[in-house]
Protein backbone atom coordinates (compact mmCIF):
# COMPACT_ATOMS: atom_id res chain seq x y z
CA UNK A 1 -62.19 -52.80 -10.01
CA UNK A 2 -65.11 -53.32 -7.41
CA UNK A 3 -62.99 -55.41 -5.22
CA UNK A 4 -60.80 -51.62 -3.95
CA UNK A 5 -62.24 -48.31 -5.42
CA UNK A 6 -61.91 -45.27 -3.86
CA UNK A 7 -63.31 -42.40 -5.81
CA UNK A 8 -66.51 -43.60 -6.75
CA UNK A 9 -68.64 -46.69 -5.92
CA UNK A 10 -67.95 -50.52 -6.55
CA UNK A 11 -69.25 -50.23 -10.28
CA UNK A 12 -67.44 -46.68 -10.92
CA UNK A 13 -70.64 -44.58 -10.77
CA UNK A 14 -70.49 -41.49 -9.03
CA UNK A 15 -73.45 -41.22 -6.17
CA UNK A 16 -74.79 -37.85 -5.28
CA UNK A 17 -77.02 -38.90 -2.47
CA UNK A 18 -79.78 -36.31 -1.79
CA UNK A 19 -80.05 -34.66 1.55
CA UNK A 20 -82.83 -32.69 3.46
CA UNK A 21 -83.31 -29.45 5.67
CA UNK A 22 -83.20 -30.06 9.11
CA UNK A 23 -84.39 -28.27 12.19
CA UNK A 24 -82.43 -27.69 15.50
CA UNK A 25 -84.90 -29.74 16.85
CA UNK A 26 -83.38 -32.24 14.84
CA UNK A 27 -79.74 -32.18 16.33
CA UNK A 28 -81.44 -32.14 19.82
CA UNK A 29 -82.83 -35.45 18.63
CA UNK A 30 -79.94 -37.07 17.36
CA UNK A 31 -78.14 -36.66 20.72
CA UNK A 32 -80.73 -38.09 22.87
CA UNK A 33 -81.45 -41.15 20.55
CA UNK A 34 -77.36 -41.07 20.69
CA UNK A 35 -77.21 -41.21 24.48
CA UNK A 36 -80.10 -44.13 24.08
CA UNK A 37 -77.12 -46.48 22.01
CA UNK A 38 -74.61 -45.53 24.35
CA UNK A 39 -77.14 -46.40 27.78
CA UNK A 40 -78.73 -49.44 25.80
CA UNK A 41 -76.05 -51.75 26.89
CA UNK A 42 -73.28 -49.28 28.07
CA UNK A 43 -70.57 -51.97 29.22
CA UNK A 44 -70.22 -52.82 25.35
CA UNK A 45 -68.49 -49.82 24.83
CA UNK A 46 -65.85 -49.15 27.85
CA UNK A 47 -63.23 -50.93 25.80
CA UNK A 48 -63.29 -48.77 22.89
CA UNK A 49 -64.36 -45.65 24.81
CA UNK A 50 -61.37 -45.67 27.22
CA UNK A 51 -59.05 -45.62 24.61
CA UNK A 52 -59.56 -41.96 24.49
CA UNK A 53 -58.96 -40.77 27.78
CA UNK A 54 -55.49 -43.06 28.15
CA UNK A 55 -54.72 -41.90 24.72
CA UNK A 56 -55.44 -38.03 26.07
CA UNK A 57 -53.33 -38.74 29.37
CA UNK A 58 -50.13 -40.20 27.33
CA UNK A 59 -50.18 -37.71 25.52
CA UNK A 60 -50.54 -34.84 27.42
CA UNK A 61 -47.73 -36.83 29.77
CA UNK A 62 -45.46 -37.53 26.58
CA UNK A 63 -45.79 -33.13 25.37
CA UNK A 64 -44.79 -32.58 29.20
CA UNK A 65 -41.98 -34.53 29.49
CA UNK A 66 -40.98 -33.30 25.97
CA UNK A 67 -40.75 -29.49 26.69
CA UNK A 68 -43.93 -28.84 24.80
CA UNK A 69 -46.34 -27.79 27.29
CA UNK A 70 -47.26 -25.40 24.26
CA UNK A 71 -48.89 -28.29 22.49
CA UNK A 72 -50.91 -29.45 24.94
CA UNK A 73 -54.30 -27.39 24.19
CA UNK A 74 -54.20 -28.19 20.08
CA UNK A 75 -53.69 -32.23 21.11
CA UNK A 76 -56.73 -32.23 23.23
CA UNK A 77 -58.90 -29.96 20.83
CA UNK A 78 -57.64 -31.59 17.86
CA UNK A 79 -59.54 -34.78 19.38
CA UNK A 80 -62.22 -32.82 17.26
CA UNK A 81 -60.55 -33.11 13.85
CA UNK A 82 -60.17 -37.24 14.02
CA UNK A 83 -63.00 -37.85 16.42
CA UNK A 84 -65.34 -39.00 13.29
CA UNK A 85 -62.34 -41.38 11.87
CA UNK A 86 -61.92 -42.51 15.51
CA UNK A 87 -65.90 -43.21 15.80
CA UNK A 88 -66.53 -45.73 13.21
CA UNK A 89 -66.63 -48.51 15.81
CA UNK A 90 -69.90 -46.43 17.13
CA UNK A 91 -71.27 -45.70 13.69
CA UNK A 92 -71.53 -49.55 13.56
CA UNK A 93 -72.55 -50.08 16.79
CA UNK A 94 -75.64 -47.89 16.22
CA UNK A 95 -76.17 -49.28 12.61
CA UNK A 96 -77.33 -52.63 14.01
CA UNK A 97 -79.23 -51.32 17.00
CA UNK A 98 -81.20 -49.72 14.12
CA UNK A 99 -81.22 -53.08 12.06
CA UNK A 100 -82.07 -54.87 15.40
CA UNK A 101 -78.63 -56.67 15.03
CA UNK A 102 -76.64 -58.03 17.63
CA UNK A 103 -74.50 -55.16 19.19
CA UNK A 104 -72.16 -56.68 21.10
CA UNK A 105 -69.23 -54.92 21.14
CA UNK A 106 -66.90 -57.09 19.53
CA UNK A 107 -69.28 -56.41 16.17
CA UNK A 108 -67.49 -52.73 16.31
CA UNK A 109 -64.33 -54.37 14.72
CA UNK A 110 -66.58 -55.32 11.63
CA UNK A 111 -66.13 -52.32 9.88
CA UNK A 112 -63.05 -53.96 8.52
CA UNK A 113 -64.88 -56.14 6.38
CA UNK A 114 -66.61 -53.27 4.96
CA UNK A 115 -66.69 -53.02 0.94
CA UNK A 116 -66.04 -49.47 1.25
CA UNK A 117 -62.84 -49.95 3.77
CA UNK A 118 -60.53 -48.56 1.25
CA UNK A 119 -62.86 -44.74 0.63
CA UNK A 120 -62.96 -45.00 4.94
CA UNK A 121 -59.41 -44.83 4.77
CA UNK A 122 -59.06 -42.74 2.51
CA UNK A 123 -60.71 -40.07 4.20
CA UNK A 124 -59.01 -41.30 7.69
CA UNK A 125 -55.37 -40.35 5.97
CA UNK A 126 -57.01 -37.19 5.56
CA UNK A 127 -58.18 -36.59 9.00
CA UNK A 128 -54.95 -37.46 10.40
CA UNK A 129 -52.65 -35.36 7.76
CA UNK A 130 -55.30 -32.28 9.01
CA UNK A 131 -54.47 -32.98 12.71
CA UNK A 132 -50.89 -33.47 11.83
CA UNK A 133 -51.19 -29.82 10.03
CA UNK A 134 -53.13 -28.07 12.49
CA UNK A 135 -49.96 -29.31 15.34
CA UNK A 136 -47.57 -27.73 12.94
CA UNK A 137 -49.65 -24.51 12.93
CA UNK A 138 -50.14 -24.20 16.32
CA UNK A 139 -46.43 -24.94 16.93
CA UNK A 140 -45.72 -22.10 14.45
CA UNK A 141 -47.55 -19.21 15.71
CA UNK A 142 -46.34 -19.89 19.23
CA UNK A 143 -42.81 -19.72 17.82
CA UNK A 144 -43.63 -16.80 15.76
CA UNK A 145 -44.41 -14.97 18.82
CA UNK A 146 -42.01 -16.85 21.95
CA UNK A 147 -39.51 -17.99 19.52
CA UNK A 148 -37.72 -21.14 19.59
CA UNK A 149 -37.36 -21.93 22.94
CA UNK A 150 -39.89 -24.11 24.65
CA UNK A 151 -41.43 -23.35 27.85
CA UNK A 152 -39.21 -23.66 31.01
CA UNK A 153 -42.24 -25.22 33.10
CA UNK A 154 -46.47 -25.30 32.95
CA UNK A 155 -46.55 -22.31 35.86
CA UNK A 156 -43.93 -20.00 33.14
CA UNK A 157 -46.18 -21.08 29.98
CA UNK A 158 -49.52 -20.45 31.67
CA UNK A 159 -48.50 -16.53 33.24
CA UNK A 160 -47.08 -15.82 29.80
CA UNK A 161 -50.31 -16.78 28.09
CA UNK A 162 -52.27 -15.14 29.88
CA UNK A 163 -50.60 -11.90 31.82
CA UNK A 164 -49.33 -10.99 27.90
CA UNK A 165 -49.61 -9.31 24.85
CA UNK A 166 -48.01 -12.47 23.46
CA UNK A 167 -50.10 -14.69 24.74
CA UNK A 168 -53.56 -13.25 24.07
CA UNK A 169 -52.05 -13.29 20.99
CA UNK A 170 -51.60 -16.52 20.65
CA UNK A 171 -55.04 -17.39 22.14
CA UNK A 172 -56.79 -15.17 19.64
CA UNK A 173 -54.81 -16.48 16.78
CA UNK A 174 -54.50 -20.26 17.78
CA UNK A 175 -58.16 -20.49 17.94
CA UNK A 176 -58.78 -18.84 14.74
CA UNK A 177 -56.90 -21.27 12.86
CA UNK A 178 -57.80 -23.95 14.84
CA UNK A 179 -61.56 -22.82 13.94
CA UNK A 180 -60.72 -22.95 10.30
CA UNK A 181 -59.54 -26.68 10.65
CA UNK A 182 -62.43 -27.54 12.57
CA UNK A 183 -64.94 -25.88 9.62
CA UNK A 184 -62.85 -27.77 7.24
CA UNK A 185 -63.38 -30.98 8.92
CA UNK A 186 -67.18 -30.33 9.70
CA UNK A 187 -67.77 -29.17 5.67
CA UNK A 188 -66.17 -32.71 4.54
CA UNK A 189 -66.91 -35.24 7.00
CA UNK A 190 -70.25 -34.44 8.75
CA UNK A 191 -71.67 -37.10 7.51
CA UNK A 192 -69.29 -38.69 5.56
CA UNK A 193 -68.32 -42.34 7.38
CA UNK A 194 -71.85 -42.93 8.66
CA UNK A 195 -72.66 -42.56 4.60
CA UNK A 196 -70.05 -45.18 3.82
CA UNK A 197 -70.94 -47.75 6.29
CA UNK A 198 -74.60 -47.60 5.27
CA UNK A 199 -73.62 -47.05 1.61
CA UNK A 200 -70.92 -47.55 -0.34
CA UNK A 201 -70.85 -44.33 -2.81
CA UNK A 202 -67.08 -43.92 -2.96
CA UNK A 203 -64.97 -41.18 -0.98
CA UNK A 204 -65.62 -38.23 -3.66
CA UNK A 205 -69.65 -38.61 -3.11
CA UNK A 206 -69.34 -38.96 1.25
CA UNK A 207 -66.78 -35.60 1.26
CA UNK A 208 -69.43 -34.14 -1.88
CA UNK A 209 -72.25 -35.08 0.38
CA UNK A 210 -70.93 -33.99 3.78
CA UNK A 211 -70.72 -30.92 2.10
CA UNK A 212 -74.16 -30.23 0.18
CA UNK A 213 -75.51 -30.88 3.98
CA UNK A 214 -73.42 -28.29 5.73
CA UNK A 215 -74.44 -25.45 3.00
CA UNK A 216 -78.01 -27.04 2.95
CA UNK A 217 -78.07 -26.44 6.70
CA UNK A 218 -75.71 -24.28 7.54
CA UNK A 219 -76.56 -22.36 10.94
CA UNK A 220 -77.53 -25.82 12.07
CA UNK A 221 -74.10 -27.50 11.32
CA UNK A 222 -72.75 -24.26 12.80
CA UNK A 223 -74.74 -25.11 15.78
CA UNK A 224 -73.92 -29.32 15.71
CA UNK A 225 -70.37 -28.37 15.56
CA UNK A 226 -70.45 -25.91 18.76
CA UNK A 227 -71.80 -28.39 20.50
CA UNK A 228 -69.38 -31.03 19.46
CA UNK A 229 -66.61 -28.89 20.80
CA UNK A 230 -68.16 -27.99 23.76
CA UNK A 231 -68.83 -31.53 25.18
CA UNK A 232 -65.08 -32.64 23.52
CA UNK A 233 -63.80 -29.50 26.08
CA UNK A 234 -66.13 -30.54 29.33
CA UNK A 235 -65.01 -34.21 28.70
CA UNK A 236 -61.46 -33.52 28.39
CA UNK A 237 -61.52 -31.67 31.68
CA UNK A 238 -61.17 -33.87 33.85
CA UNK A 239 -57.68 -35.40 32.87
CA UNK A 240 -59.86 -36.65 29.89
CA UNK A 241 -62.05 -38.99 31.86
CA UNK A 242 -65.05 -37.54 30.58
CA UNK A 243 -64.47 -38.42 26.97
CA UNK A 244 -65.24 -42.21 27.95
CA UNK A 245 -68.94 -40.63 28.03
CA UNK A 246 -68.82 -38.03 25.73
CA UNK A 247 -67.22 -39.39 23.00
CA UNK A 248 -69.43 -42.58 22.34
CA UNK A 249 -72.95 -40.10 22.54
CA UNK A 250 -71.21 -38.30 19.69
CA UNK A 251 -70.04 -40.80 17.96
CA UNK A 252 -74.18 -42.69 18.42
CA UNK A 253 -75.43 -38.92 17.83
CA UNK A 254 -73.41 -38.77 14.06
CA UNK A 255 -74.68 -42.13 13.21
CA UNK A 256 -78.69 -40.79 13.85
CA UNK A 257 -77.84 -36.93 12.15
CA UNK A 258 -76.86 -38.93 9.31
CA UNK A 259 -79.98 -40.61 9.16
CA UNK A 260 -81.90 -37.14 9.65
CA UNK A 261 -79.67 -35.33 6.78
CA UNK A 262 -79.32 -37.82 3.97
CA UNK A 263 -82.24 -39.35 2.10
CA UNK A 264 -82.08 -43.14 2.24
CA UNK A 265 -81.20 -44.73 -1.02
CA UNK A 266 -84.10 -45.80 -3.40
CA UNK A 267 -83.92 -49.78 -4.33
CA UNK A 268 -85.56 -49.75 -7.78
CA UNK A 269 -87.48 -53.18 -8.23
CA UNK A 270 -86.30 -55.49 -10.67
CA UNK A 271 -86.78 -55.69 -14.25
CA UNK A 272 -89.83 -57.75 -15.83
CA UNK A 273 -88.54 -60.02 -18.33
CA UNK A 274 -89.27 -58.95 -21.87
């Protein structure tokens, strides 16, 4: 039983971790010290980090060449919606900086050995079935509106997005749902994988927890995750370049808001012998 449990810990107990108010000072903080990780020793990360831009281009390359131009917007901003699955290497990275481990970058790959692997992907499956979801949405309400047929090129999508009725329909309502994904995802995983790696409280107690933050600080999540889309947009512009940068100081920033929402655990000393 403690060698693969998901719902609860490794001896079945169910953790409720307790977490604190923050301040917006607070989220300002966790970016810098996240931008600290990422400039600490920089060329440990460009392997991960450029997955995420080549992953961005193929697929924006593979949607083209596929007749869904359509889907090219929800692919890049659903980088939001499995950016904290895809971060876990980071989480790690910034766990032993803390620890004053050795962070060389090959020590991202040790989350695998990780007694709490199995809740991680747990919650991963989730992340991806979400992004999987939110593509089908999208797809839906733009054939809703333009019916079945995809776009004959990018110049015919883009003038009937935005010279239409249609298509500021479609913005207005795309981003609506998409905004109710990216809630979803913020409510149950704000916190959740940095609270694995450091503790291993089962998958139940990191979504449980994730959650008791966001509605213990909620205009400050509100602001975290507005600010987590807006740097996933500014890095994405440039054919996705950016995100080698951007996604790495979120991914240190998440690992340091975790430490500022969640109490650390309390190790009660041993028993006396009777």
């Amino acid at each position: 039983m403690a060698g693969f449990h998901v719902m609860a810990d490794a001896r079945g107990m169910h953790v409720q971790p307790a977490v604190r108010r923050i301040s917006t000072t607070d989220l300002w903080d966790a970016l810098r010290l996240g931008a600290e990780d990422f400039w600490a020793k920089p060329s440990h990360y460009v392997f991960l980090c450029l997955i995420y831009p080549i992953v961005g281009l193929v697929l924006t390359r593979w949607t083209s060449g596929s007749n869904a131009i359509q889907l090219v917007y929800p692919l890049m901003s659903g980088f939001a919606l499995v950016g904290p699955f895809a971060a876990l290497g980071l989480y790690e990275i910034s766990r032993r900086r803390e620890l004053g481990m050795n962070t060389n970058w090959r020590h991202a790959l040790d989350v695998r050995r990780s007694s709490a692997l199995p809740s991680i992907a747990v919650i991963g499956v989730m992340l991806v079935a979400l992004f999987l979801l939110w593509l089908f949405t999208a797809q839906s309400i733009y054939t809703s509106l333009f019916g079945g047929e995809p776009p004959a090129s990018v110049g015919a999508f883009l003038r009937d997005v935005l010279t239409t009725s249609k298509g500021w329909t479609l913005i207005l309502l795309g981003n609506a749902a998409g905004l109710v994904f990216a809630v979803v995802v913020l409510a149950t995983t704000v916190v959740a994988f940095p609270l694995l790696l450091d503790r291993d409280v089962g998958a139940v107690s990191a979504i449980e927890t994730s959650a008791r933050a966001v509605m213990t600080n909620p205009l400050q999540m509100a602001l975290w995750g507005l600010i987590v889309a807006v740097l996933l947009v500014i890095g994405s512009i440039p054919l996705f370049a950016g995100l080698a940068v951007v996604m790495p100081i979120l991914g240190h920033a998440t690992w340091h808001l975790y430490r500022k929402v969640v109490e650390p655990a309390h190790i009660l000393p041993p028993r006396r012998p009777m």
